[in-house]
Protein backbone atom coordinates (compact mmCIF):
# COMPACT_ATOMS: atom_id res chain seq x y z
CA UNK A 1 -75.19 70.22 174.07
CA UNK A 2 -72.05 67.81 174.88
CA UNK A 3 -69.03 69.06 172.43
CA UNK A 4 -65.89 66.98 172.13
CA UNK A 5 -63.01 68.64 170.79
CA UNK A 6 -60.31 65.80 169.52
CA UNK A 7 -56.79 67.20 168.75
CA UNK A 8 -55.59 66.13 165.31
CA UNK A 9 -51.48 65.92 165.48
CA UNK A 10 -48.62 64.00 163.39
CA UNK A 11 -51.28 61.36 162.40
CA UNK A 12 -51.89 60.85 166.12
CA UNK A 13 -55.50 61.36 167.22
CA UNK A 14 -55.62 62.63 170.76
CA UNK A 15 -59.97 61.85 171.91
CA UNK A 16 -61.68 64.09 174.26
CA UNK A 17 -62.71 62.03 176.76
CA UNK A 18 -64.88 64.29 179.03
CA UNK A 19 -66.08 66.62 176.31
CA UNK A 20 -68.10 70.04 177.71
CA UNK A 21 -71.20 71.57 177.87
CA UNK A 22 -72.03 74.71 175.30
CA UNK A 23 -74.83 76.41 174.24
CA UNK A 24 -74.52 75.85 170.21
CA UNK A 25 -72.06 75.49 167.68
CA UNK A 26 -70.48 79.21 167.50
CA UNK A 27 -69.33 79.04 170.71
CA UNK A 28 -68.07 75.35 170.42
CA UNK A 29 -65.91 76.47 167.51
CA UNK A 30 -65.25 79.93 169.38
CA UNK A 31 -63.50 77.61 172.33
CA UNK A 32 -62.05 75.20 169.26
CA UNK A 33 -59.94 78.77 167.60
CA UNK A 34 -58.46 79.19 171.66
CA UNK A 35 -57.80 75.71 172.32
CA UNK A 36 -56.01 75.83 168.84
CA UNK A 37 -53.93 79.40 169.32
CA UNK A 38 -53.00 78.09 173.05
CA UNK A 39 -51.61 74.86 171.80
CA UNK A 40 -50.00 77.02 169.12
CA UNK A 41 -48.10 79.10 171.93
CA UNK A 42 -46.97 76.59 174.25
CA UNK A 43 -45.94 74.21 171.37
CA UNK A 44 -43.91 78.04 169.87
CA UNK A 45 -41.93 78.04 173.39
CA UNK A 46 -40.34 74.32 172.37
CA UNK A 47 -39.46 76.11 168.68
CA UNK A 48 -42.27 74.39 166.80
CA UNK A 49 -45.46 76.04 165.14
CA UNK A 50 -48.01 73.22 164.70
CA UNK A 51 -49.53 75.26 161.58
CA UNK A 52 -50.80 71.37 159.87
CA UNK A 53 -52.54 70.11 163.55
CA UNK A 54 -56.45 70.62 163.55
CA UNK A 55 -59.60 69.65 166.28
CA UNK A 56 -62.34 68.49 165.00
CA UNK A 57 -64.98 69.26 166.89
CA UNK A 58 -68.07 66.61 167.40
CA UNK A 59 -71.08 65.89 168.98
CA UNK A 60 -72.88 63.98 171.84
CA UNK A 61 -73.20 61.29 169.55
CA UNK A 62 -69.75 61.47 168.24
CA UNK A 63 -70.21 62.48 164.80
CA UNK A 64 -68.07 65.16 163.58
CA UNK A 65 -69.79 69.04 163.02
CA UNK A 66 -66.88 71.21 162.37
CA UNK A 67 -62.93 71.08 161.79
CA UNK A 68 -60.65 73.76 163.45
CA UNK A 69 -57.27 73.88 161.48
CA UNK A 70 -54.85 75.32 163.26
CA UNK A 71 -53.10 77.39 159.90
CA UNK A 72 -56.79 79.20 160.01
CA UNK A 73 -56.71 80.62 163.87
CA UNK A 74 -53.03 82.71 162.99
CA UNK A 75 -51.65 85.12 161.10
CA UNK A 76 -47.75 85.05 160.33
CA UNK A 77 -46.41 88.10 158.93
């Protein structure tokens, strides 16, 4: 199944266009939690920790079947 995962910023909705193929939902939120902690670390490098950002993650058909929020994929201790 086609999985779009559409980044969720300051109020700005960034689409994914091309979308990719997975087997089922675990894995499409599996990718969603890396896609999430890689943002995390490259936005960390700039001195920002984007803890309020999420991806929703939807369907072929564009409807939405799970939310990644990015405060859920760390721990900070």
């Amino acid at each position: 199944m086609l999985y779009r995962f559409n980044l969720l910023s300051d109020g700005s909705p960034l689409p994914d266009e091309e979308g990719i193929e997975l087997p089922n939902l675990e894995t499409a939120c599996f990718r969603a939690m890396r896609i999430a902690r890689e943002i995390i670390g490259e936005e960390a490098k700039i001195g920002m920790i984007p803890l309020g950002w999420s991806i929703e993650i939807a369907d072929d058909a564009g409807t939405v079947v799970a939310t990644t929020i990015f405060a859920d994929v760390v721990t900070i201790y």
